[in-house]
Protein backbone atom coordinates (compact mmCIF):
# COMPACT_ATOMS: atom_id res chain seq x y z
CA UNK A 1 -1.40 -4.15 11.91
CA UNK A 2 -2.65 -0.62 14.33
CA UNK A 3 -5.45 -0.45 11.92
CA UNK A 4 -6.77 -4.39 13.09
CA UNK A 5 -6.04 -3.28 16.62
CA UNK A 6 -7.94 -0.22 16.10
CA UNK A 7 -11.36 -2.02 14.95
CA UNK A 8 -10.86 -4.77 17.40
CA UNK A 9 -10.76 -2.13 20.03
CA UNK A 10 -13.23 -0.04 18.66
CA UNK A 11 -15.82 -3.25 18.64
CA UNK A 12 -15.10 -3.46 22.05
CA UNK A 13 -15.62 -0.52 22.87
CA UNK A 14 -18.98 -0.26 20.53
CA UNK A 15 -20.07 -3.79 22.67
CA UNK A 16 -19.73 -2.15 25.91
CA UNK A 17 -21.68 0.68 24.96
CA UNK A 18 -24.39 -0.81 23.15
CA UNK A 19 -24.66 -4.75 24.51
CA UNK A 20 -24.68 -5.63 20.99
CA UNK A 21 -21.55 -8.13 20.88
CA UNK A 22 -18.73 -7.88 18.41
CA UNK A 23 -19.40 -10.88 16.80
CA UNK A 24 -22.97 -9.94 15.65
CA UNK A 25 -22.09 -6.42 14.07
CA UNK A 26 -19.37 -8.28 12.11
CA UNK A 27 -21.92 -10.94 10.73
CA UNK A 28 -24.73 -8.21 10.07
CA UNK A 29 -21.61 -6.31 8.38
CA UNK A 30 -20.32 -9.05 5.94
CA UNK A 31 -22.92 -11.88 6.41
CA UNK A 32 -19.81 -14.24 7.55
CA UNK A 33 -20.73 -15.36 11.31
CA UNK A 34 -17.65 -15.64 11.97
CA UNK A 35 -15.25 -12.79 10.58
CA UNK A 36 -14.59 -11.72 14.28
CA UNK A 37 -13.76 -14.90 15.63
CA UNK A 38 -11.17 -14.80 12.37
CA UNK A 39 -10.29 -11.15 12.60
CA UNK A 40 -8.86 -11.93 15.66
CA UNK A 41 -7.17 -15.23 15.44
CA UNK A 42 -5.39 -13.25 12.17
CA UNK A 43 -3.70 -10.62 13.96
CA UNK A 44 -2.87 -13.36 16.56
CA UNK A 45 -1.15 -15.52 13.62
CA UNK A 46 0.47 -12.01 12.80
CA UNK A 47 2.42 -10.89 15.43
CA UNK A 48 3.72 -14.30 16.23
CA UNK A 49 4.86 -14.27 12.15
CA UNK A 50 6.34 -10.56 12.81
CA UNK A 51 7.78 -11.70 16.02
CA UNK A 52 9.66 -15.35 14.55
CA UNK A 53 10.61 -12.70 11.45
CA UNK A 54 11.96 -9.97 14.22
CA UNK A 55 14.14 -13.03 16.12
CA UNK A 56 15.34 -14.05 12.95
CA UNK A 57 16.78 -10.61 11.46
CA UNK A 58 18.61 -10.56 15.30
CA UNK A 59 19.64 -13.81 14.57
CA UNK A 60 21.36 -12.99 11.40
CA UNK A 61 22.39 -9.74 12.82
CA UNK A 62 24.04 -10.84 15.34
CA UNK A 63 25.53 -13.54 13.61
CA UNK A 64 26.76 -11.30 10.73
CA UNK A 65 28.25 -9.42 13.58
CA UNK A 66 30.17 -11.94 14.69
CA UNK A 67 31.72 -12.67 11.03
């Protein structure tokens, strides 16, 4: 997951130095006009998964605990 953070950032960072948006090196790189549109909707849809998995394990921690 730090390596999606890392390109997201680093298109940012490209974007502000450049003016050439994120979006348009990621369609000129793949051809798909909207991989960063789905690039970042996917590590959205990730850390809510790794966050419902997270309160789950404390769930059954805590409730294994309690046994």
């Amino acid at each position: 997951m730090a390596e999606h953070h890392e390109i997201l950032r680093e298109l940012k960072e490209f974007e502000a130095r450049t003016s050439v948006s994120a979006s348009t090196v990621c369609r000129r790189a793949t051809g798909n006009p909207r991989m960063y549109e789905r690039l970042v909707r996917r590590l959205e849809q990730t850390q809510e998964q790794v966050a419902a998995i997270r309160a789950e394990m404390n769930k059954l921690e805590s409730e294994r605990g309690a046994a």
